[in-house]
N, C-alpha and C. Protein backbone atom coordinates (compact mmCIF):
# COMPACT_ATOMS: atom_id res chain seq x y z
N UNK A 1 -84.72 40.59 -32.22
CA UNK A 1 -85.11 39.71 -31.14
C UNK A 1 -83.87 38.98 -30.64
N UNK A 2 -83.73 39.04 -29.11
CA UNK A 2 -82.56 38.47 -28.92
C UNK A 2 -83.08 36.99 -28.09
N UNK A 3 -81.86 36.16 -28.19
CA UNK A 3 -82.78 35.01 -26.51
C UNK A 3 -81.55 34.74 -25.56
N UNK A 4 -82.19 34.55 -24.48
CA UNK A 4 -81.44 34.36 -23.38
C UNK A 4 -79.90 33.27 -23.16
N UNK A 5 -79.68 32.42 -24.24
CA UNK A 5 -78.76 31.53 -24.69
C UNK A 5 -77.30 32.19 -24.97
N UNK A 6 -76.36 31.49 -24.33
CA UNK A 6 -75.07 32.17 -24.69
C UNK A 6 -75.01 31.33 -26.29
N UNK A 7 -73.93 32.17 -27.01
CA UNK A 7 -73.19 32.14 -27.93
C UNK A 7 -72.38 30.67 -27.84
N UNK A 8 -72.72 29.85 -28.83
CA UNK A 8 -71.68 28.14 -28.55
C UNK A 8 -70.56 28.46 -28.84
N UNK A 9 -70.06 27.86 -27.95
CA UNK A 9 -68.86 28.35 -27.63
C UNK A 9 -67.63 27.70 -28.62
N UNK A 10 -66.18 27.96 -28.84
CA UNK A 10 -65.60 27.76 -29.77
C UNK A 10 -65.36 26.17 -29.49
N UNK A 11 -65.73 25.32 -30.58
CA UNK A 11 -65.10 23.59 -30.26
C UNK A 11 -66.92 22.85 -30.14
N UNK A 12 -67.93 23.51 -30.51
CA UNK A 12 -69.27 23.29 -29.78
C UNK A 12 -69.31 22.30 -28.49
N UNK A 13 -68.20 23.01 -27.57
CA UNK A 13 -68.48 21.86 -26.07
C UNK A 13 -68.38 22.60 -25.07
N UNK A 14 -69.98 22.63 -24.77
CA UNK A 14 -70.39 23.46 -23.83
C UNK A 14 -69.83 22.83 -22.58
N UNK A 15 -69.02 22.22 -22.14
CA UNK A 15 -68.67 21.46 -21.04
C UNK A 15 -67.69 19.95 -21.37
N UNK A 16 -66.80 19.84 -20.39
CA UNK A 16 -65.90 18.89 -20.25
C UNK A 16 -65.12 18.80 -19.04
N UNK A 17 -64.98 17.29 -18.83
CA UNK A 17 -64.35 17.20 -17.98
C UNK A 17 -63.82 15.92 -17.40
N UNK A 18 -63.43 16.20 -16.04
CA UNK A 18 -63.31 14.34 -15.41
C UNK A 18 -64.66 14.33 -14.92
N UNK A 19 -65.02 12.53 -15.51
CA UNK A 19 -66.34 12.06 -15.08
C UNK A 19 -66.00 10.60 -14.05
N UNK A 20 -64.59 10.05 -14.15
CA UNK A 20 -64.12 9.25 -13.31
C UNK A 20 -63.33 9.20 -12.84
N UNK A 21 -62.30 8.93 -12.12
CA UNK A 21 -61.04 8.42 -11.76
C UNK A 21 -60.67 7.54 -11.23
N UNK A 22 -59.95 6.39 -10.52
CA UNK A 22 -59.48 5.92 -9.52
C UNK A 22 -59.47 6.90 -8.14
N UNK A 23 -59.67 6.00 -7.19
CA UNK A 23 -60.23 6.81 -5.80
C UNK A 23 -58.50 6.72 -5.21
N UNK A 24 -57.62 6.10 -5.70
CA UNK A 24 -56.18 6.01 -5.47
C UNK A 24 -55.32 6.35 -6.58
N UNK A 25 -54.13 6.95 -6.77
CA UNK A 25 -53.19 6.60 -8.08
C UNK A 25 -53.24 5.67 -8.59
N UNK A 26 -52.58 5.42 -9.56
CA UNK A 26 -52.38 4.17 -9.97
C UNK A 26 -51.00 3.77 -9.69
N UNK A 27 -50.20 3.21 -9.11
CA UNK A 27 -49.29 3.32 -8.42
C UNK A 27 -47.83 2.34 -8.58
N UNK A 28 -49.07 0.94 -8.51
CA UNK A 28 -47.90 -0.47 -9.16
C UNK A 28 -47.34 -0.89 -10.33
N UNK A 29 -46.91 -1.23 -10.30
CA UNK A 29 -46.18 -1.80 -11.68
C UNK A 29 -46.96 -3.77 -12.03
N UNK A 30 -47.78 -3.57 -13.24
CA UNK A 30 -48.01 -5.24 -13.49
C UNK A 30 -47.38 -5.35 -14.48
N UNK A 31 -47.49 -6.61 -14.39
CA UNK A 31 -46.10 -7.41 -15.63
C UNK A 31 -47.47 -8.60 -16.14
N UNK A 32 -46.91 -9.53 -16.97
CA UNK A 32 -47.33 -10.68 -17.59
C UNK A 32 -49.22 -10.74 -18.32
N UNK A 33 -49.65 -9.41 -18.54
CA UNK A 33 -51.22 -10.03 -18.29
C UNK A 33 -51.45 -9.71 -19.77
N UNK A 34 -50.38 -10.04 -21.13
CA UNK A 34 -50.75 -10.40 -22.32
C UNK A 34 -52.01 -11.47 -22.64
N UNK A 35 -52.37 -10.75 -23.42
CA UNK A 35 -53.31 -11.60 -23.88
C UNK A 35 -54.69 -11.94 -23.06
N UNK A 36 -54.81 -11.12 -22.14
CA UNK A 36 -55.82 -10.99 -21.18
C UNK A 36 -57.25 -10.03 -21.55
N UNK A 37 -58.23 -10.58 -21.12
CA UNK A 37 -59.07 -9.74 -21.18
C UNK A 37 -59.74 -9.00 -20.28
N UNK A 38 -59.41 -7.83 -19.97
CA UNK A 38 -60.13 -6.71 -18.40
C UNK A 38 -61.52 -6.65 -18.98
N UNK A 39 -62.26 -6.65 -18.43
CA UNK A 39 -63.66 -5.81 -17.83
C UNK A 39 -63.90 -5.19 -16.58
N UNK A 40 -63.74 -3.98 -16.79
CA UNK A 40 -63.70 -2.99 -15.45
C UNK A 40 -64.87 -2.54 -15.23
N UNK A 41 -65.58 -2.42 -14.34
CA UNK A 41 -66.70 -1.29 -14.23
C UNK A 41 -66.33 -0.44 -12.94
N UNK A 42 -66.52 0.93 -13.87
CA UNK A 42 -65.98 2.43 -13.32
C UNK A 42 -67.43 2.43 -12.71
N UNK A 43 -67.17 2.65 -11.09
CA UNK A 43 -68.66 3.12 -10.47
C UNK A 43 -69.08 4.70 -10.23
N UNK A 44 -70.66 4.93 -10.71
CA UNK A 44 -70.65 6.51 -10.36
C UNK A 44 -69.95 7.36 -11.01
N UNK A 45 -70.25 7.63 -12.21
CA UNK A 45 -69.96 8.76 -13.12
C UNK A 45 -70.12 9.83 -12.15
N UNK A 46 -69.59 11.09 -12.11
CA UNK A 46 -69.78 12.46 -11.83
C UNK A 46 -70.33 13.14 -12.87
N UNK A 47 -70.08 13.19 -13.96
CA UNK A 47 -70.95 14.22 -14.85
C UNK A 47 -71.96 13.92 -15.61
N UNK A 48 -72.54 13.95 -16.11
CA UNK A 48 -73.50 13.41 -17.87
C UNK A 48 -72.43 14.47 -19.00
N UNK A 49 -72.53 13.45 -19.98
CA UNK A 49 -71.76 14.01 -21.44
C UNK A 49 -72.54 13.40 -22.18
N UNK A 50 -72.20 13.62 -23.29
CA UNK A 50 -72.79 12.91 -24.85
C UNK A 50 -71.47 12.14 -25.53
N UNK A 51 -70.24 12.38 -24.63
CA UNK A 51 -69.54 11.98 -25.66
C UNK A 51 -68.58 11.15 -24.53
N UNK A 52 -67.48 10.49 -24.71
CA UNK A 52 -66.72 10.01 -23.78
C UNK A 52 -65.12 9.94 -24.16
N UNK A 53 -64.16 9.97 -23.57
CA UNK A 53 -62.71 9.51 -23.58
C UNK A 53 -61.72 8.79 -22.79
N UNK A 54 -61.65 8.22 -23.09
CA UNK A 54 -60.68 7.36 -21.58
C UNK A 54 -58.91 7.45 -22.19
N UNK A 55 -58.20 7.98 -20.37
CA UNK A 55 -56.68 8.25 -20.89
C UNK A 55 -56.51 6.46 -19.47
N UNK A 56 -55.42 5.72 -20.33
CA UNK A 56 -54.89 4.88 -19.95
C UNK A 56 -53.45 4.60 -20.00
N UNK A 57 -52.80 4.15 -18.56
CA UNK A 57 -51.47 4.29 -18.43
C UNK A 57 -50.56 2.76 -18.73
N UNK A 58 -49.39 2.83 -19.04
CA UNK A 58 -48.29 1.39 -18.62
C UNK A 58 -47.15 1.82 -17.70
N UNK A 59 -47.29 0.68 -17.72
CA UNK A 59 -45.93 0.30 -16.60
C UNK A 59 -44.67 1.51 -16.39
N UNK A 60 -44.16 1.45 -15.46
CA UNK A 60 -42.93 2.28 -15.31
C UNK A 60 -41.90 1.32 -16.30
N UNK A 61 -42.62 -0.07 -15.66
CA UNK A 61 -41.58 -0.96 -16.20
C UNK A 61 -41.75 -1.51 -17.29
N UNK A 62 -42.22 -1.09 -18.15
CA UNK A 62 -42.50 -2.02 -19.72
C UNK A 62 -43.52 -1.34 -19.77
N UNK A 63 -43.88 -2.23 -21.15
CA UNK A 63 -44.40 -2.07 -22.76
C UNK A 63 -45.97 -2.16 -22.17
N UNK A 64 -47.00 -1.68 -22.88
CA UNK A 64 -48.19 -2.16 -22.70
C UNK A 64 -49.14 -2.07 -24.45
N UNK A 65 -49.69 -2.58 -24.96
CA UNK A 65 -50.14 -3.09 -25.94
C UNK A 65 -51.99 -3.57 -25.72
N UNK A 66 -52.87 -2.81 -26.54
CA UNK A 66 -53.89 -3.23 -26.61
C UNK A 66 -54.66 -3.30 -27.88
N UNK A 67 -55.39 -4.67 -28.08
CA UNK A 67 -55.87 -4.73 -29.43
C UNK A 67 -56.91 -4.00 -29.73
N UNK A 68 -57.87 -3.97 -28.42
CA UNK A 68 -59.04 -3.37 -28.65
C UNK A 68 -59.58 -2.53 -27.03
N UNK A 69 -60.03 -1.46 -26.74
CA UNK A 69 -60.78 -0.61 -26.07
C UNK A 69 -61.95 -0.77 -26.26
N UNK A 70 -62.94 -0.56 -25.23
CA UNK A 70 -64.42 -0.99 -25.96
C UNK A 70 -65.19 0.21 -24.67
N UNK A 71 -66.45 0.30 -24.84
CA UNK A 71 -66.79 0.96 -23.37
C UNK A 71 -68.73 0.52 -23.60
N UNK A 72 -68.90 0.42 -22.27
CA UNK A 72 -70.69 -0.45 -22.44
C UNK A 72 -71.54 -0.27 -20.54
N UNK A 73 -72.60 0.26 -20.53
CA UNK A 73 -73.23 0.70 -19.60
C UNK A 73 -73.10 -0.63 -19.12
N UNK A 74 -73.27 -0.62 -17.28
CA UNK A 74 -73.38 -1.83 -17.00
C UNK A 74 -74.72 -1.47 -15.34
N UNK A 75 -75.40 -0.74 -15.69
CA UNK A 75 -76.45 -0.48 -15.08
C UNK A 75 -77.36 -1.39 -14.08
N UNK A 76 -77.91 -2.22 -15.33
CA UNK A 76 -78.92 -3.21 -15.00
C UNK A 76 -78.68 -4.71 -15.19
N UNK A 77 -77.63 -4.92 -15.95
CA UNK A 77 -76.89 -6.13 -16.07
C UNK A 77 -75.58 -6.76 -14.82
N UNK A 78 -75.84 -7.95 -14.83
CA UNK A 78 -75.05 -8.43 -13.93
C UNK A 78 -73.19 -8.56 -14.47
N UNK A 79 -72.79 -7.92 -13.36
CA UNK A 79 -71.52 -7.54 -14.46
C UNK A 79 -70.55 -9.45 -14.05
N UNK A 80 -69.49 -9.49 -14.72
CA UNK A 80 -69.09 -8.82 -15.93
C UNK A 80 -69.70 -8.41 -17.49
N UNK A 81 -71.10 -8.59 -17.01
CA UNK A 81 -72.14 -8.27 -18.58
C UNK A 81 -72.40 -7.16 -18.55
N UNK A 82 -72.81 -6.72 -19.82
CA UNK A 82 -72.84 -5.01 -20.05
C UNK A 82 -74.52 -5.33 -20.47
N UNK A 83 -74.84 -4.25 -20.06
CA UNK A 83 -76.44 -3.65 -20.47
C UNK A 83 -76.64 -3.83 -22.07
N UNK A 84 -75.88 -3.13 -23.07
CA UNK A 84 -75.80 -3.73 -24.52
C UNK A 84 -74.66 -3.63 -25.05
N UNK A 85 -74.52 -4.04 -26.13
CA UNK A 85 -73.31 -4.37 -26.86
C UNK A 85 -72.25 -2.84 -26.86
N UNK A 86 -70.92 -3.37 -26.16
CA UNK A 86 -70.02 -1.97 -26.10
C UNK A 86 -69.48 -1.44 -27.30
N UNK A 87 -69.10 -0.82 -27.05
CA UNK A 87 -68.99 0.08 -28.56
C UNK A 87 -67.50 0.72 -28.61
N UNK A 88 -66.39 0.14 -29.47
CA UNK A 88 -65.06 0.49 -29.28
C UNK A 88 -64.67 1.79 -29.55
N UNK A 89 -63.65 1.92 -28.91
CA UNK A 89 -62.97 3.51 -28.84
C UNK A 89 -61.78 3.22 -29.38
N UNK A 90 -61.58 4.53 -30.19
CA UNK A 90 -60.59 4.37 -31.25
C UNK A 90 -59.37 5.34 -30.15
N UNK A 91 -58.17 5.20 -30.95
CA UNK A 91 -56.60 6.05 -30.32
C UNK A 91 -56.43 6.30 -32.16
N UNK A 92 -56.68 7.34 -32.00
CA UNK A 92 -56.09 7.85 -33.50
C UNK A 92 -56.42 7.82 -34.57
N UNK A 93 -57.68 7.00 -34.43
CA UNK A 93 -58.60 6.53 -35.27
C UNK A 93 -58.66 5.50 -35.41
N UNK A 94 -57.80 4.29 -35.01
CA UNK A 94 -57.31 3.33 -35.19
C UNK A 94 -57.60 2.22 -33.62
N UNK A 95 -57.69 1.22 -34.14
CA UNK A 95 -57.79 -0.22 -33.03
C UNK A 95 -56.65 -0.15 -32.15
N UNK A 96 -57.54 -0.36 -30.75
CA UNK A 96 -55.83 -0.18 -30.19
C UNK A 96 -54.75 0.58 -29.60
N UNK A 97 -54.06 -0.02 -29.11
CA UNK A 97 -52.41 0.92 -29.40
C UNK A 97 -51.54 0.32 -28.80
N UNK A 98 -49.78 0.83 -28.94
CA UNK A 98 -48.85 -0.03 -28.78
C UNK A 98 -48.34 1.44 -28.03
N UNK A 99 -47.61 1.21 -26.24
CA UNK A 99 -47.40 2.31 -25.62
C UNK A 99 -45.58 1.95 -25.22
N UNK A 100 -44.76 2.28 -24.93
CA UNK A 100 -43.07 2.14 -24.04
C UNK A 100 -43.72 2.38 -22.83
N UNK A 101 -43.08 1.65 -22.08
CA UNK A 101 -42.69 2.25 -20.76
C UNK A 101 -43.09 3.28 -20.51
N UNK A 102 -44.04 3.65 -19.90
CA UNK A 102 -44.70 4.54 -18.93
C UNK A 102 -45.27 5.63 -19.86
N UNK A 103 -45.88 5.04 -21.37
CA UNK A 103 -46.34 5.61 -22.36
C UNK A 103 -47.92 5.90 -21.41
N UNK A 104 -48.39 6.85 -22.11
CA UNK A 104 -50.20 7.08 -21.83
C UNK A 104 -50.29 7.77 -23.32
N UNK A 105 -52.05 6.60 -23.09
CA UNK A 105 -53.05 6.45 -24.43
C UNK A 105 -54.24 6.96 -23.85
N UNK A 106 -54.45 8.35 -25.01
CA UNK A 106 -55.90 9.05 -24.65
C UNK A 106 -56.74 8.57 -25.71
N UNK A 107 -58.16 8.01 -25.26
CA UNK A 107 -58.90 7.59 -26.76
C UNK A 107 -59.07 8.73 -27.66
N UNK A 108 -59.93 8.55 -28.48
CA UNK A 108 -59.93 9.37 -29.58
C UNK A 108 -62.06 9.99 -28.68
N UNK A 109 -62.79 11.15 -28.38
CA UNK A 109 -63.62 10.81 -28.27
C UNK A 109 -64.95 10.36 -28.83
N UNK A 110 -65.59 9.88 -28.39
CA UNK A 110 -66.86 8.72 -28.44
C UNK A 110 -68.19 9.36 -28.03
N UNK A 111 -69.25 9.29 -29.28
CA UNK A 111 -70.36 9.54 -29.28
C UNK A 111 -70.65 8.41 -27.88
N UNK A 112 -71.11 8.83 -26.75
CA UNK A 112 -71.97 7.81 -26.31
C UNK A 112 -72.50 8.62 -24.53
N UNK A 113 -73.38 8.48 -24.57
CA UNK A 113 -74.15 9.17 -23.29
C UNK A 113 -73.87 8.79 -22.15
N UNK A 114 -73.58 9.65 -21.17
CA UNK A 114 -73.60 9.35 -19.66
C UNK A 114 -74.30 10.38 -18.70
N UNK A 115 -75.10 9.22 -17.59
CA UNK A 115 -75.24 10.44 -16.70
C UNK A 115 -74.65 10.11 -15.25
N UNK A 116 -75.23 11.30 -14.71
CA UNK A 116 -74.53 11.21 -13.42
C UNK A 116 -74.85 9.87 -12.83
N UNK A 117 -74.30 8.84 -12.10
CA UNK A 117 -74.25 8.07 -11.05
C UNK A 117 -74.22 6.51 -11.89
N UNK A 118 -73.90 6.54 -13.65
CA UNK A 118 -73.92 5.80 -14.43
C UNK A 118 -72.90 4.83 -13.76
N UNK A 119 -72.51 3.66 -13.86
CA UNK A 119 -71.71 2.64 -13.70
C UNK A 119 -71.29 2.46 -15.09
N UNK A 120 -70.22 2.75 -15.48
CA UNK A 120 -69.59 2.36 -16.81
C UNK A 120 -68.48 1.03 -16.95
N UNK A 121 -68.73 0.36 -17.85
CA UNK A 121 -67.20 -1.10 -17.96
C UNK A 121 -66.60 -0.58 -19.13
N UNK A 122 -65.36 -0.57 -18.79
CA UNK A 122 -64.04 -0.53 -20.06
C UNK A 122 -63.65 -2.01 -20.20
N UNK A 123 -63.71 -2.25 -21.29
CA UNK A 123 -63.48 -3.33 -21.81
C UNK A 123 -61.71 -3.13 -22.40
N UNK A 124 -61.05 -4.15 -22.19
CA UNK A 124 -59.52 -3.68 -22.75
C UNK A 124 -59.13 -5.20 -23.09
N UNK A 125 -58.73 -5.51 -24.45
CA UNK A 125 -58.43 -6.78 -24.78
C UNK A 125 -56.51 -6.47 -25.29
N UNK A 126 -56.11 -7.07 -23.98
CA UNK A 126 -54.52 -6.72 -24.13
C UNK A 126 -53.77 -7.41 -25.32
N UNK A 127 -52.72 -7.29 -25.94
CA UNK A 127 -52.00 -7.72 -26.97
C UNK A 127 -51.12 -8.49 -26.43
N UNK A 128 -50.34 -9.11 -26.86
CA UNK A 128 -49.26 -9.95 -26.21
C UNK A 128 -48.03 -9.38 -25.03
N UNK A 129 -48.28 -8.11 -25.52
CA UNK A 129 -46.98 -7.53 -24.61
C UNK A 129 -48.22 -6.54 -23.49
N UNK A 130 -48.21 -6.84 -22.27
CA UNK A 130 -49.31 -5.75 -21.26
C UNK A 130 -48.41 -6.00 -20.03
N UNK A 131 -47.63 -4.79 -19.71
CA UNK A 131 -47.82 -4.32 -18.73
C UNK A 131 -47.97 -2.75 -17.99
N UNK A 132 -49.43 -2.85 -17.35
CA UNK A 132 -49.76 -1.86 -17.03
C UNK A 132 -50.03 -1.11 -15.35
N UNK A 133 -50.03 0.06 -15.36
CA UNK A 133 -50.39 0.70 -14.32
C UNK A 133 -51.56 -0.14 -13.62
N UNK A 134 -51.47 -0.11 -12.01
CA UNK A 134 -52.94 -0.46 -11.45
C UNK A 134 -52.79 -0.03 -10.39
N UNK A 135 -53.89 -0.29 -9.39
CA UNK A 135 -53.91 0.21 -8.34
C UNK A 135 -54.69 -0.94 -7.68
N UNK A 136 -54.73 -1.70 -6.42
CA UNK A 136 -55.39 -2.54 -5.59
C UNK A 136 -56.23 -1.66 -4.31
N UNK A 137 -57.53 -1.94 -4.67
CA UNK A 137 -58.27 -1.82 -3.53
C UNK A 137 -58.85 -0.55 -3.84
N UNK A 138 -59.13 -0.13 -4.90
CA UNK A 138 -59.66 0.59 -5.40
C UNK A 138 -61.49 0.66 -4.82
N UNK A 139 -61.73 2.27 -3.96
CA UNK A 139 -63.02 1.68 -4.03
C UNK A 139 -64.32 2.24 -5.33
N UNK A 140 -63.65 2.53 -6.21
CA UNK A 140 -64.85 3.44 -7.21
C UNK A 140 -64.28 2.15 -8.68
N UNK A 141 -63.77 0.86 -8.74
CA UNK A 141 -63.51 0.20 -9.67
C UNK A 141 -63.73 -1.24 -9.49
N UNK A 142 -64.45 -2.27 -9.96
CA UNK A 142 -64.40 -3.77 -9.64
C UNK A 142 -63.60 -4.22 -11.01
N UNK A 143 -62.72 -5.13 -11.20
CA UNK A 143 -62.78 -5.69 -12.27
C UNK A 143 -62.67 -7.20 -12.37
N UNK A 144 -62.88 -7.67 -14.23
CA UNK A 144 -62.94 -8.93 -14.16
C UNK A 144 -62.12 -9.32 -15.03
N UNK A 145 -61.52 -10.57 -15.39
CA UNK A 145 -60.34 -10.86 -16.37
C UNK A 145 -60.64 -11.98 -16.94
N UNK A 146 -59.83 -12.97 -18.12
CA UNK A 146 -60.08 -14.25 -18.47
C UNK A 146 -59.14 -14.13 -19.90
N UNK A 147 -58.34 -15.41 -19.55
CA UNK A 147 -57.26 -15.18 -20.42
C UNK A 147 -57.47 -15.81 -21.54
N UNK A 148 -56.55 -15.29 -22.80
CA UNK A 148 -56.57 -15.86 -23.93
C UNK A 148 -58.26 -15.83 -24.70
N UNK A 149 -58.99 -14.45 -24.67
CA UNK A 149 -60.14 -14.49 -25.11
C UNK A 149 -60.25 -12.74 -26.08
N UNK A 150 -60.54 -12.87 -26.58
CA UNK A 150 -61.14 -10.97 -26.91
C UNK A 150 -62.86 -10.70 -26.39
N UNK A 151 -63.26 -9.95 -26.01
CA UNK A 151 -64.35 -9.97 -25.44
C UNK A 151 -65.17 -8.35 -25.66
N UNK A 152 -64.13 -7.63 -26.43
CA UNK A 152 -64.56 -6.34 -26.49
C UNK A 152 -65.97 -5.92 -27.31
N UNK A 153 -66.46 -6.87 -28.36
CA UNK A 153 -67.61 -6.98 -28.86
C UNK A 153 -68.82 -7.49 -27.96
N UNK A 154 -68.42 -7.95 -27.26
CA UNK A 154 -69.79 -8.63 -26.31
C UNK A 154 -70.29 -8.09 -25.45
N UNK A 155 -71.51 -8.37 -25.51
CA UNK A 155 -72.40 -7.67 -23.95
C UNK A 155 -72.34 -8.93 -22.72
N UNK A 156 -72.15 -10.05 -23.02
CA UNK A 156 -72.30 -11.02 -22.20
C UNK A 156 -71.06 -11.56 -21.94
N UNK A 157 -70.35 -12.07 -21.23
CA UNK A 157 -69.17 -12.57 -20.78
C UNK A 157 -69.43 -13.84 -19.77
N UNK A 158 -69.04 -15.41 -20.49
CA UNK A 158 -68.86 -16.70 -19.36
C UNK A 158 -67.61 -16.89 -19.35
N UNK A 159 -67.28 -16.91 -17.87
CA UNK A 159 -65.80 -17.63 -17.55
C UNK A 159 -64.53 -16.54 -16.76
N UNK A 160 -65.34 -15.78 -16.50
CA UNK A 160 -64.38 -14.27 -16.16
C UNK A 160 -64.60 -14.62 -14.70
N UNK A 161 -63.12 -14.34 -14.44
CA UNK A 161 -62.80 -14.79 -13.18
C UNK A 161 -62.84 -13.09 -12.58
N UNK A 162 -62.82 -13.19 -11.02
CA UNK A 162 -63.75 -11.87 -10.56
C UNK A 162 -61.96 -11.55 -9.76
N UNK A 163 -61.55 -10.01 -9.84
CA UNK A 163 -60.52 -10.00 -9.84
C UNK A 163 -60.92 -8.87 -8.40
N UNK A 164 -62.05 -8.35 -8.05
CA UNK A 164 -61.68 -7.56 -7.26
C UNK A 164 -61.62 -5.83 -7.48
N UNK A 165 -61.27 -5.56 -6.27
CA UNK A 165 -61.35 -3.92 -6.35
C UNK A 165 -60.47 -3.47 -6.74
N UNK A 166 -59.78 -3.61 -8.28
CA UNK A 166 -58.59 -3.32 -8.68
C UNK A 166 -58.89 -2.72 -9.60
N UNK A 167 -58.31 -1.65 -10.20
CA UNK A 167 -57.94 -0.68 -11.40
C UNK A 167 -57.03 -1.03 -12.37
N UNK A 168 -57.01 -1.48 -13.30
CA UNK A 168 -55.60 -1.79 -14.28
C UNK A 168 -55.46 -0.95 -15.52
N UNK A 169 -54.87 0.08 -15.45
CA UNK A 169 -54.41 1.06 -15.96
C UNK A 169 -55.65 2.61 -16.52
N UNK A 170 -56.29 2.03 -16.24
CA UNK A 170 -57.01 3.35 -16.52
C UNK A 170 -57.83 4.64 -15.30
N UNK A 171 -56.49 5.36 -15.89
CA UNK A 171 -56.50 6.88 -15.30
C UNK A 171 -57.27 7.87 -14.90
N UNK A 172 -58.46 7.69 -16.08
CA UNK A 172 -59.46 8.65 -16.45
C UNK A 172 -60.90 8.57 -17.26
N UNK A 173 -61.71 8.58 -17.29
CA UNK A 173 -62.76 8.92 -18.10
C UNK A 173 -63.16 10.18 -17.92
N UNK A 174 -63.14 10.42 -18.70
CA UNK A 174 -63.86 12.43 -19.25
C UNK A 174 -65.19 11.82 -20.13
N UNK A 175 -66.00 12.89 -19.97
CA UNK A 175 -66.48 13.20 -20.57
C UNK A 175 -67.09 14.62 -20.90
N UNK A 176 -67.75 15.29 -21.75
CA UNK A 176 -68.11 16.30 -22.47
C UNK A 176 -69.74 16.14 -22.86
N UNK A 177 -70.31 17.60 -22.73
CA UNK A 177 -71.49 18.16 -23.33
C UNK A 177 -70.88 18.55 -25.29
N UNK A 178 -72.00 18.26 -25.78
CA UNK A 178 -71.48 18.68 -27.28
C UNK A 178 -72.72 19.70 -27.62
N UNK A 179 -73.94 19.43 -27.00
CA UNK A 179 -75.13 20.62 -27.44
C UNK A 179 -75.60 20.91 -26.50
C-alpha cells in the first residue's frame, strides 16, 4: 500500500524561508542606544512556520551587544504589549550576543507558530555597548524603546516611548514548516 505523501525530506523541514523583512535596507548607522530596550512589531508575516529565526545586524560603525532577544505575538494586544508572555531566542544556545562592527547575529531556531498576516514584536534588551543597523520610515515595522529597563520577559510594557516607523537592526525573520 502506498499513500500519496512525499518522502520527509532530509532536515524534517518541509519548508523555509523569509517570513519578514524591512520594506527598506537597513542602511544607517546608530550609535549610543546601550542599555535600551526595543520593542518592534514586524507587520504581516508572509508565511506560517512552526518554528522561527531572526538574523540581526550592527553598525558599520561599532560594536553592538544584546542581553536578551525575546519574540511575542502582538495580534490583539495594544502594542507595545504582546498578546502573551514572549519567549526568548537563543544565538548559540546562549543569552544574547556580543557582535564588531558590522557583525550579524542569526538566532538559534524557535519552536513557536506563525501564520500568514501575524504581526510579530522582537523584543531586544541592548547591553551597554549598541550600535546598530536601522532604517527610518520603515513601512512593514513600528517600534518602541525605554531606557535603562529589560523588558524581554514581559507581555505588558509602561513607559515606552513610541519611536515610530523605524527598524533597528533586524534584517530578517524566517521562518520554517517542521511537519
Amino acid at each position: 500500500m502506498t499513500f500519496p505523501f512525499p518522502a520527509r525530506p532530509r532536515g524534517g523541514v518541509w519548508a523555509s524561508g523569509q517570513t519578514w523583512a524591512p520594506s527598506s535596507s537597513l542602511a544607517s548607522n546608530g550609535t549610543g542606544d546601550g542599555g535600551i530596550s526595543f520593542r518592534q512589531v514586524l507587520s504581516s508575516v508572509t508565511q506560517a512556520g512552526d518554528q522561527v529565526r531572526v538574523t540581526i545586524n550592527a553598525s558599520t560603525a561599532g560594536a553592538l551587544a544584546a542581553n536578551n532577544v525575546s519574540i511575542a505575538k502582538v495580534n490583539s494586544a495594544t502594542a507595545p504589549n504582546c498578546d502573551s508572555t514572549p519567549v526568548e531566542l537563543k544565538f548559540s544556545g546562549a543569552s544574547g550576543f556580543s557582535l564588531a562592527s558590522s557583525g550579524v547575529a542569526v538566532s538559534d531556531w524557535l519552536d513557536f507558530r506563525v501564520a500568514v498576516g501575524d504581526n510579530i514584536m522582537v523584543i531586544i534588551d541592548f547591553g551597554a555597548t549598541a550600535n546598530p543597523r536601522f532604517v527610518s520610515a520603515t513601512t512593514n515595522c513600528h517600534q518602541y524603546f525605554k531606557a535603562a529597563t529589560a523588558s524581554y520577559t514581559s507581555a505588558t510594557a509602561s513607559g515606552f516611548s513610541d519611536g515610530g516607523s523605524r527598524d533597528e537592526c533586524i534584517s530578517l525573520l524566517e521562518s520554517r514548516k517542521t511537519q
